[in-house]
C-alpha atoms as a PDB file:
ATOM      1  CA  UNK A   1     -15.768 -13.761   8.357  1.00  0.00           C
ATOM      2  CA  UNK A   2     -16.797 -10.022   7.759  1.00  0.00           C
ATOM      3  CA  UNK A   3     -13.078  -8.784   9.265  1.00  0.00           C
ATOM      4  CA  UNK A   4     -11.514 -11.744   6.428  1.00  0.00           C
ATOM      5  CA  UNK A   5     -13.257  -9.802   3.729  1.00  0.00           C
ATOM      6  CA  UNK A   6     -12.241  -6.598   4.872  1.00  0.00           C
ATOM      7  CA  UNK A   7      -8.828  -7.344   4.657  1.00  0.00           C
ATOM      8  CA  UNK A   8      -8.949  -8.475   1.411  1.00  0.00           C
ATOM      9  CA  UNK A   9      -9.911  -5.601  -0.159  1.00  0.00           C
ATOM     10  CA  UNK A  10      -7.889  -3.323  -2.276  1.00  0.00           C
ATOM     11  CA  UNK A  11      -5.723  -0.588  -0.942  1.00  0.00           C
ATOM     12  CA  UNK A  12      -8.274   2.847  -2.146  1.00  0.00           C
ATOM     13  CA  UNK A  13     -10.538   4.480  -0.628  1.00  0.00           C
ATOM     14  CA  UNK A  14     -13.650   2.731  -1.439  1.00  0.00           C
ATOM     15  CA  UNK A  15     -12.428  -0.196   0.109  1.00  0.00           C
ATOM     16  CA  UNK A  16     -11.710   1.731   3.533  1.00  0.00           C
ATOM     17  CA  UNK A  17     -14.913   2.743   3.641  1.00  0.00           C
ATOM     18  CA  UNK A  18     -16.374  -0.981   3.076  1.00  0.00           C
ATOM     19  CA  UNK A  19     -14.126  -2.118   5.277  1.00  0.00           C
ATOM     20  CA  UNK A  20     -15.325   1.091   8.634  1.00  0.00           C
ATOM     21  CA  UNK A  21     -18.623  -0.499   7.448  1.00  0.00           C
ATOM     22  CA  UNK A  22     -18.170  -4.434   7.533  1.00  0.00           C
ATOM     23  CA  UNK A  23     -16.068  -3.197  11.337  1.00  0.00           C
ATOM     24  CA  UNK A  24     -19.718  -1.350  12.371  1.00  0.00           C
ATOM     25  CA  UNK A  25     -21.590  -4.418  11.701  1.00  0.00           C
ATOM     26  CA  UNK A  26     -19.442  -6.383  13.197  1.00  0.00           C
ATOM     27  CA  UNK A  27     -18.744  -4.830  16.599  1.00  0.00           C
ATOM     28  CA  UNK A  28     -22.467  -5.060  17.209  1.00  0.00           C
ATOM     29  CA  UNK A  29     -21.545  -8.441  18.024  1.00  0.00           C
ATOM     30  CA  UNK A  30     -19.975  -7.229  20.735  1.00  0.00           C
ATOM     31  CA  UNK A  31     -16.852  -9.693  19.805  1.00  0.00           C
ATOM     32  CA  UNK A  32     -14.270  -9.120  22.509  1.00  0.00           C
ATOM     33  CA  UNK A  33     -10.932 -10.922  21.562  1.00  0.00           C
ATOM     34  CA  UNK A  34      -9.902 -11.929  18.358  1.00  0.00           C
ATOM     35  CA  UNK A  35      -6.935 -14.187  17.904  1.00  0.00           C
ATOM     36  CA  UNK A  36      -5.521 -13.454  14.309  1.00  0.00           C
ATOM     37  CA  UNK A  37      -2.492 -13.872  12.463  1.00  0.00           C
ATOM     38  CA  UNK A  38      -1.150 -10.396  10.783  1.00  0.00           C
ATOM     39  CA  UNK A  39       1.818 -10.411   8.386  1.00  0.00           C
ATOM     40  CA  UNK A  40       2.663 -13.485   9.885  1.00  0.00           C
ATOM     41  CA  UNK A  41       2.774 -12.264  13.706  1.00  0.00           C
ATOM     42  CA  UNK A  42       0.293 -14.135  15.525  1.00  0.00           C
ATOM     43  CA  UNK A  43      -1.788 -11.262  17.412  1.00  0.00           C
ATOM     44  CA  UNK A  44      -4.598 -10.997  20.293  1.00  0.00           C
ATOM     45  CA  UNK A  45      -6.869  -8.475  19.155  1.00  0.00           C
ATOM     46  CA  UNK A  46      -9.395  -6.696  21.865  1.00  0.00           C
ATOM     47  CA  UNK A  47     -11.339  -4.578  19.085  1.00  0.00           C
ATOM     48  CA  UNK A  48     -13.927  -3.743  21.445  1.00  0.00           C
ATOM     49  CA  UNK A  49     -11.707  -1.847  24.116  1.00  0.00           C
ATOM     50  CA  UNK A  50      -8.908  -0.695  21.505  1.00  0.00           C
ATOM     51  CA  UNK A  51      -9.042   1.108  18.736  1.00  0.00           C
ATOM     52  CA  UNK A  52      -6.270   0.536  17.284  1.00  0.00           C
ATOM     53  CA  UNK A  53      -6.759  -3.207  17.217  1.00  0.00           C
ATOM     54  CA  UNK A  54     -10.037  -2.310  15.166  1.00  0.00           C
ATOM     55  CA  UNK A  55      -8.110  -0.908  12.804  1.00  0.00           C
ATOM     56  CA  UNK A  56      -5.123  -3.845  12.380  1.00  0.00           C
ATOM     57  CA  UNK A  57      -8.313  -5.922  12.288  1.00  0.00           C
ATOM     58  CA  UNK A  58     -10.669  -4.530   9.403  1.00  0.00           C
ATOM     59  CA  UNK A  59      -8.223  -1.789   7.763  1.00  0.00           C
ATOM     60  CA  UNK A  60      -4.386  -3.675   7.878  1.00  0.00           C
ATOM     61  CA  UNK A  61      -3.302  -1.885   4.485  1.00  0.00           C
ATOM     62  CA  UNK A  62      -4.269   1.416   5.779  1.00  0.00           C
ATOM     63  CA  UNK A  63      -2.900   1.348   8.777  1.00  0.00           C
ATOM     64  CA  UNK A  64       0.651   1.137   9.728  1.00  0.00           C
ATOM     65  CA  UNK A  65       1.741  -1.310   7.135  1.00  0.00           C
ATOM     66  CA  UNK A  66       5.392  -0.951   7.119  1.00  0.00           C
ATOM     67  CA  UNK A  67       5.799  -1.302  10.692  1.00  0.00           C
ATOM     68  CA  UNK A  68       3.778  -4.514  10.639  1.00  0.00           C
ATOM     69  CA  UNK A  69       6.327  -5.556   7.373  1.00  0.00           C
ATOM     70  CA  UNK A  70       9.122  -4.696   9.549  1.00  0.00           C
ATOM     71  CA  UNK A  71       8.229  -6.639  12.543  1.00  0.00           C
ATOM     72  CA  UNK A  72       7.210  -9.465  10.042  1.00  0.00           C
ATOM     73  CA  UNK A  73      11.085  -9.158   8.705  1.00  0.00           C
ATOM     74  CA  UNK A  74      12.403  -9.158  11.944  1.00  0.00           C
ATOM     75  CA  UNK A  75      10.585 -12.391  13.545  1.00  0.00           C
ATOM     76  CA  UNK A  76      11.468 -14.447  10.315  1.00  0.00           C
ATOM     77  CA  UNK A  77      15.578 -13.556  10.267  1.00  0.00           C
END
């Protein structure tokens, strides 16, 4: 639910710094895989042991966007 909100937040950079926050509380919950859909590429997510999967997860807008749109092009043609 928290990582939902997170990514629909505004691209600025109040809303990344909501979003590091709402990714805190959240990996307290020690939540280990995450099965999401991103710019409709269906994803595992292990934001526990990776990083960068935190930030697909929480911060999507910030972080490498037009590859994600790209790949997203690609599977669709």
């Amino acid at each position: 639910m928290l990582f939902g909100l997170a990514q629909i937040l505004p691209k600025n950079i109040i809303s990344f710094k909501i979003a590091l926050i709402l990714r805190k509380i959240t990996l307290r919950n020690k939540v280990k895989i995450i099965d999401q859909t991103q710019f409709d590429l269906k994803l595992r997510l292990f934001p526990m042991d990776n990083l960068c999967d935190r930030f697909l997860l929480f911060v999507p807008k910030f972080f490498e966007y037009d590859e994600f749109q790209l790949m997203s092009m690609f599977k669709r043609g």
